[in-house]
C-alpha atoms as a PDB file:
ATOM      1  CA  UNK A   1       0.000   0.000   0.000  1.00  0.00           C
ATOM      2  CA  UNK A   2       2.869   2.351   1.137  1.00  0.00           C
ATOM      3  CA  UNK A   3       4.550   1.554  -2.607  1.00  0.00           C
ATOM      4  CA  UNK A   4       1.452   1.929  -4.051  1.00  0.00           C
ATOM      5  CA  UNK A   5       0.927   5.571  -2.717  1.00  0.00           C
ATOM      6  CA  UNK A   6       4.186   6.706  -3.307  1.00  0.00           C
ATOM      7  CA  UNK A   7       4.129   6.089  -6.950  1.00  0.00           C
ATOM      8  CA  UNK A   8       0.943   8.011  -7.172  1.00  0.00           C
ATOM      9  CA  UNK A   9       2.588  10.796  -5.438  1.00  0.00           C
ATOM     10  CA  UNK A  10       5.473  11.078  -7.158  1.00  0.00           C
ATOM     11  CA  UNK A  11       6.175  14.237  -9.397  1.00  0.00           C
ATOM     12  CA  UNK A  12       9.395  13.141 -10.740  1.00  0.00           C
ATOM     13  CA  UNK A  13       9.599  11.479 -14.469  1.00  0.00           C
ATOM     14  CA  UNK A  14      11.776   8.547 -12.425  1.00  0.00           C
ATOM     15  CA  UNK A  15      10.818   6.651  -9.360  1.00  0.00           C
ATOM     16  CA  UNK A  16      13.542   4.604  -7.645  1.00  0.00           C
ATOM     17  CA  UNK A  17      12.979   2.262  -4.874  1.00  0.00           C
ATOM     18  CA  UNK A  18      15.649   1.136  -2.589  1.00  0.00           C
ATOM     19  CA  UNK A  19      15.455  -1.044   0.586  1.00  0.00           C
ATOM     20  CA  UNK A  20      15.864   0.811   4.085  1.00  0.00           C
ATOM     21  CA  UNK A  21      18.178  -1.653   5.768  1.00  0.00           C
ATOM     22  CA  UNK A  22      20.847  -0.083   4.163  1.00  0.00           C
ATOM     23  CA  UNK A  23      22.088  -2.841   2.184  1.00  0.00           C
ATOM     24  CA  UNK A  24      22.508  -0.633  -0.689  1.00  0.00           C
ATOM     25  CA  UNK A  25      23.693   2.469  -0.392  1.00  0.00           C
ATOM     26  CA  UNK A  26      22.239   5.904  -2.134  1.00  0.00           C
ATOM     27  CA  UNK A  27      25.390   6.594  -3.869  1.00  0.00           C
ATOM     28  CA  UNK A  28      24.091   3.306  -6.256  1.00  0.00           C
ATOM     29  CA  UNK A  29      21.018   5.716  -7.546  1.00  0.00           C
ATOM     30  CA  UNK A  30      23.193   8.037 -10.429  1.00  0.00           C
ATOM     31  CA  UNK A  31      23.576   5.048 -12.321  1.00  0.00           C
ATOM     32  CA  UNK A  32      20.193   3.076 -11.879  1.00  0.00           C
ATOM     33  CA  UNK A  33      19.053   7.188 -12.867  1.00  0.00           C
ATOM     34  CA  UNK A  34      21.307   7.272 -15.858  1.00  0.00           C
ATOM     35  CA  UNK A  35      19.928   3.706 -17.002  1.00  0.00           C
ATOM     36  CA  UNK A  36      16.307   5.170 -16.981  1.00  0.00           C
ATOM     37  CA  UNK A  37      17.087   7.439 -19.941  1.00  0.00           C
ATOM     38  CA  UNK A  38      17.341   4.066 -21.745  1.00  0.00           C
ATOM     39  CA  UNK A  39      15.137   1.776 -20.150  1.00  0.00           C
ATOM     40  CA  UNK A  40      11.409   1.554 -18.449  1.00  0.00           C
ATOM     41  CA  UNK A  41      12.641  -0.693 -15.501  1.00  0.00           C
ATOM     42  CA  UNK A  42      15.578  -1.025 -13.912  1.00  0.00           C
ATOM     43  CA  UNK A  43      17.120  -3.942 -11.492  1.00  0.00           C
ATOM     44  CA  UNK A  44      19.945  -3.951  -9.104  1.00  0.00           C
ATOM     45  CA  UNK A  45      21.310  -7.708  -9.612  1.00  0.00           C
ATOM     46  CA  UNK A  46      23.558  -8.906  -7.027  1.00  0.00           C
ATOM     47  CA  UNK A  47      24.305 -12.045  -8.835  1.00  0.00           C
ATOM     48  CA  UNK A  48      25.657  -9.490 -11.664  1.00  0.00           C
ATOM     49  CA  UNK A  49      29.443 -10.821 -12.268  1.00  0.00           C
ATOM     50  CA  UNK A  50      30.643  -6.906 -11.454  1.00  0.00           C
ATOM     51  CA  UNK A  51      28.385  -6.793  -8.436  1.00  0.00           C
ATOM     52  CA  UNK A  52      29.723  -6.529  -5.227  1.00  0.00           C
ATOM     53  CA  UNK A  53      27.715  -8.508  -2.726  1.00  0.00           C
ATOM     54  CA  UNK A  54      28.504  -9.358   1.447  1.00  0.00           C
ATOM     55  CA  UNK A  55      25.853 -12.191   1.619  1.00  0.00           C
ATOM     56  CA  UNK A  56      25.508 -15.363   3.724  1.00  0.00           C
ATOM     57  CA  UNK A  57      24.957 -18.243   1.584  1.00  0.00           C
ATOM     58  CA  UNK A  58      21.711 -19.291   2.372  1.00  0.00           C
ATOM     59  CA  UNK A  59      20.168 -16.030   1.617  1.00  0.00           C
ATOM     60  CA  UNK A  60      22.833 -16.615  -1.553  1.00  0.00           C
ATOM     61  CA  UNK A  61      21.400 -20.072  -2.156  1.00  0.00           C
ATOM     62  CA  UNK A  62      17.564 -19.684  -1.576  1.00  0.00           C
ATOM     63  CA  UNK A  63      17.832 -16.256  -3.679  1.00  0.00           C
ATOM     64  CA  UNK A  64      19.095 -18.123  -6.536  1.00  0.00           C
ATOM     65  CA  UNK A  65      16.501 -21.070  -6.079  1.00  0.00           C
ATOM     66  CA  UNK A  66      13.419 -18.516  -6.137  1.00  0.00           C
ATOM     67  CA  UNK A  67      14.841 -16.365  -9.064  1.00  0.00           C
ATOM     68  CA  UNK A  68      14.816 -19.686 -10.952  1.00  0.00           C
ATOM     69  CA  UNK A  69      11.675 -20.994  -9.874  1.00  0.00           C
ATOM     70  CA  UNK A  70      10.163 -17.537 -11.166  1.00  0.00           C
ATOM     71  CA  UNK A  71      11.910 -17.416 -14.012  1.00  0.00           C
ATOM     72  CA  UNK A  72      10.350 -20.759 -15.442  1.00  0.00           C
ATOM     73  CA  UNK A  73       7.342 -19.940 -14.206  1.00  0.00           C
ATOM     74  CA  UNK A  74       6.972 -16.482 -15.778  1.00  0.00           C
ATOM     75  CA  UNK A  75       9.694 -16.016 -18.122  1.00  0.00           C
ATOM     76  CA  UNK A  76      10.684 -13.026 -16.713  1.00  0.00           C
ATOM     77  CA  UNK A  77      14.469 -13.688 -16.955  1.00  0.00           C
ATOM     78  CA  UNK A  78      15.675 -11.697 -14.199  1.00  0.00           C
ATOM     79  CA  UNK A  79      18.809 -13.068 -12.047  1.00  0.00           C
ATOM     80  CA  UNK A  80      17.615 -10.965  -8.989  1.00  0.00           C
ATOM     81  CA  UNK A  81      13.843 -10.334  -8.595  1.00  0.00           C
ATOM     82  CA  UNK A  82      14.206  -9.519  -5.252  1.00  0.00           C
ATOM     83  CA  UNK A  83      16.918  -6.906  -4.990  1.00  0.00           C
ATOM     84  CA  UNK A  84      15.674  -4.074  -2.919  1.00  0.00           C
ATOM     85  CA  UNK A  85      16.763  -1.694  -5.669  1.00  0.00           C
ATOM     86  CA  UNK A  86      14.602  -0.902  -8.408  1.00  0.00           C
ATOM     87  CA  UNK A  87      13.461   1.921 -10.660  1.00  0.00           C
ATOM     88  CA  UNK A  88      11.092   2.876 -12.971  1.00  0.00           C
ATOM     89  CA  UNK A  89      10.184   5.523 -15.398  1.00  0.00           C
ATOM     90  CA  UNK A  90       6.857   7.179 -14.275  1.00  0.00           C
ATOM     91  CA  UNK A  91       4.535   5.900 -16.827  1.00  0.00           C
ATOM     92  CA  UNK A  92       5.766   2.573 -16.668  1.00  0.00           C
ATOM     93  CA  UNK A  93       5.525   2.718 -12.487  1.00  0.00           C
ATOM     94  CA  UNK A  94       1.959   3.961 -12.990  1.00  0.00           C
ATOM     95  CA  UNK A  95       0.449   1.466 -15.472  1.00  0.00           C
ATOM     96  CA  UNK A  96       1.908  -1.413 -13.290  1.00  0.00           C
ATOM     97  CA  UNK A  97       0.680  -0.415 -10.392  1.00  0.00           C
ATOM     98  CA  UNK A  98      -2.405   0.195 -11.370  1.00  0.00           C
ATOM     99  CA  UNK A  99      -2.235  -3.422 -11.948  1.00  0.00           C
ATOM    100  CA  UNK A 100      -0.707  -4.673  -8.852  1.00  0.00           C
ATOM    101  CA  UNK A 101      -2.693  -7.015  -6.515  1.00  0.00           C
ATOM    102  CA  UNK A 102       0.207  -8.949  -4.217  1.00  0.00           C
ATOM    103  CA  UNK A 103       0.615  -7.151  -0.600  1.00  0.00           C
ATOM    104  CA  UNK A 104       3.874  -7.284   1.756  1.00  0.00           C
ATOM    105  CA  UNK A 105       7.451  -8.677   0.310  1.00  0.00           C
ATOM    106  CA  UNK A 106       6.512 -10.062  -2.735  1.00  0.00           C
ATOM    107  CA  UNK A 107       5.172  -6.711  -4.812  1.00  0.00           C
ATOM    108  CA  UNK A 108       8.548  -6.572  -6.900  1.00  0.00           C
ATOM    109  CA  UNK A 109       8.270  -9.933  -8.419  1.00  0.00           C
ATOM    110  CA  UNK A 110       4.715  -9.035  -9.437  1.00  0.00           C
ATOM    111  CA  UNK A 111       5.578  -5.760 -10.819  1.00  0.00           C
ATOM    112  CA  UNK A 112       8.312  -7.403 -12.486  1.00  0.00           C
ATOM    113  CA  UNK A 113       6.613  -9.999 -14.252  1.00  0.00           C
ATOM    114  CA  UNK A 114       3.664  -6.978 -15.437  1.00  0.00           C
ATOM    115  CA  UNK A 115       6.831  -5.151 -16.889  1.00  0.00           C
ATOM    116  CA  UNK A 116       7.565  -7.915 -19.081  1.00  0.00           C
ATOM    117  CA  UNK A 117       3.815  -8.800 -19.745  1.00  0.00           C
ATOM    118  CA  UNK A 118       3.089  -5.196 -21.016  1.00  0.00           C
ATOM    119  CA  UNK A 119       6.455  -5.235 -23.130  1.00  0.00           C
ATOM    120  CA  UNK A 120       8.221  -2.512 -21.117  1.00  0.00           C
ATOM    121  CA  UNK A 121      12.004  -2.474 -22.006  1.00  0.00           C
ATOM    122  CA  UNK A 122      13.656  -4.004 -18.740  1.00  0.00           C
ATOM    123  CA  UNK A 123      17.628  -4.080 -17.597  1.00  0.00           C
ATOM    124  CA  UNK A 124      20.338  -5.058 -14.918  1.00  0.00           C
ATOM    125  CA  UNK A 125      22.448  -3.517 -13.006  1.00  0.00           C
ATOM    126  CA  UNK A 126      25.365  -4.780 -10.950  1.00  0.00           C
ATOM    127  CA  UNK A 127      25.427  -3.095  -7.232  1.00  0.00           C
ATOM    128  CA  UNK A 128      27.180  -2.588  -4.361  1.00  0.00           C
ATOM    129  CA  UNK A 129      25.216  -4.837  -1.407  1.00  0.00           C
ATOM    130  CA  UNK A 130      26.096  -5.259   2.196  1.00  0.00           C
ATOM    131  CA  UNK A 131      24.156  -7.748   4.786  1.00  0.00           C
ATOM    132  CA  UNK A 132      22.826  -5.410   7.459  1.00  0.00           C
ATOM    133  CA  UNK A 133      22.555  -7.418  10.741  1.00  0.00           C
ATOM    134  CA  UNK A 134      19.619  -7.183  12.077  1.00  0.00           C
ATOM    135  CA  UNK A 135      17.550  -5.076   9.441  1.00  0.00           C
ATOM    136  CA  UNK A 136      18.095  -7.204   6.730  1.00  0.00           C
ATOM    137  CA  UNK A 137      14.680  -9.667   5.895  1.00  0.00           C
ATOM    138  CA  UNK A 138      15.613 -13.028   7.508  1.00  0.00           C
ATOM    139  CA  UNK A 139      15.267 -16.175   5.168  1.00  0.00           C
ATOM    140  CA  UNK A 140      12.766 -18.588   7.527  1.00  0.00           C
ATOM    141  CA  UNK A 141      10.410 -20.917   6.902  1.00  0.00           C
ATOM    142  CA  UNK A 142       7.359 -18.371   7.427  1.00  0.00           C
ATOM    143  CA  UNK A 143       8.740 -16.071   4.312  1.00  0.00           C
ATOM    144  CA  UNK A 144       9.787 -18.995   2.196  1.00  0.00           C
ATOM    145  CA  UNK A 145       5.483 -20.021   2.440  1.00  0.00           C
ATOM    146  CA  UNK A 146       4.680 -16.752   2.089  1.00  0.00           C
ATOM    147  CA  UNK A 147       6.806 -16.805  -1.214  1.00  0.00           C
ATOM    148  CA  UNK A 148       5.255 -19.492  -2.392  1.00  0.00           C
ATOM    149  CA  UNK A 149       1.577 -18.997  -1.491  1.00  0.00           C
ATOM    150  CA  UNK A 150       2.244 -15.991  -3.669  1.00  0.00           C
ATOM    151  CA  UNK A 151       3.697 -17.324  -6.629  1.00  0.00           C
ATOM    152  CA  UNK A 152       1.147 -19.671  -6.642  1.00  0.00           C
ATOM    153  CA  UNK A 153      -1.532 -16.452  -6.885  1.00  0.00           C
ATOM    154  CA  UNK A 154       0.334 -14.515  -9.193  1.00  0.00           C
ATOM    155  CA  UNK A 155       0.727 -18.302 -11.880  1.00  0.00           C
ATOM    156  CA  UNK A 156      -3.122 -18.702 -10.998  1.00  0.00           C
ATOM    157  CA  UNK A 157      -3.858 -15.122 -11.932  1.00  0.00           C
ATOM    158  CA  UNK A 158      -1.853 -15.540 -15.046  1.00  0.00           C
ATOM    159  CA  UNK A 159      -3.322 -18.305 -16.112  1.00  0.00           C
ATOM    160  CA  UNK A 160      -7.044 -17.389 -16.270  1.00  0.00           C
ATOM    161  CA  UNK A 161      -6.361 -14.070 -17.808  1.00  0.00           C
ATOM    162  CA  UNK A 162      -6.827 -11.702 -14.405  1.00  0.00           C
ATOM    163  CA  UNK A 163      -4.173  -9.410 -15.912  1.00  0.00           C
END
């Protein structure tokens, strides 16, 4: 909801989301800006081979699992649809989420796979990405269901048309 109003509100031709744990830091937004002149969507990718990334290889390891899962499901082909660092030119940020219906941590995926679905022009960027201890999302066996309860939604929506 808080995503939702914030894209409404925005008056800038660029909206950039990035995580407040602090696992990426501001100084990565000049570049994800820069790429917006050329794209609709923008991703941070910490599996990028010039990405530098502190991560614990669980997070690592289940990160790469769900990315693929959601990539054969979808076909959205992104290495990192969870990166807490994403951008989007206005009108693209509007018409998705106008479209939007997932709540809580899995929004980006959704609004990822409606950026492919509605052809927008989507790219990757490598970034600089730090565990924060203690304010980074823990990896537990609640979010992993909620994860898939809501990939299940989004395949189900997909699959009778509800886009």
């Amino acid at each position: 909801y808080a995503i939702r109003k914030g894209v409404m509100a925005a008056r800038g031709s660029k909206i950039i989301f990035i995580d407040a744990d602090g696992s990426i830091g501001p100084g990565e937004i000049p570049r994800m800006s820069k790429m917006l002149e050329k794209f609709d969507v923008v991703v941070g990718d910490r599996a990028h081979y010039e990405s530098d990334v502190n991560q614990p290889i669980l997070r690592k390891t289940t990160g790469k699992m769900f990315n693929s899962y959601v990539n054969a499901l979808f076909g959205i082909n992104i290495k990192d649809n969870l990166c807490g660092f994403k951008g989007f030119r206005k009108e693209a940020a509007l018409r998705i989420i106008s479209m939007t219906r997932t709540r809580g941590l899995f929004w980006d995926t959704e609004m990822l796979f409606l950026a492919k679905k509605l052809g927008f022009r989507v790219a990757e960027i490598p970034v600089s990405w730090r565990e924060m201890k203690g304010r980074s999302t823990k990896i537990s066996l609640k979010i992993i269901f909620v994860f898939a309860v809501s990939v299940a939604k989004l395949f189900a929506r997909n699959l009778t048309g509800d886009y």
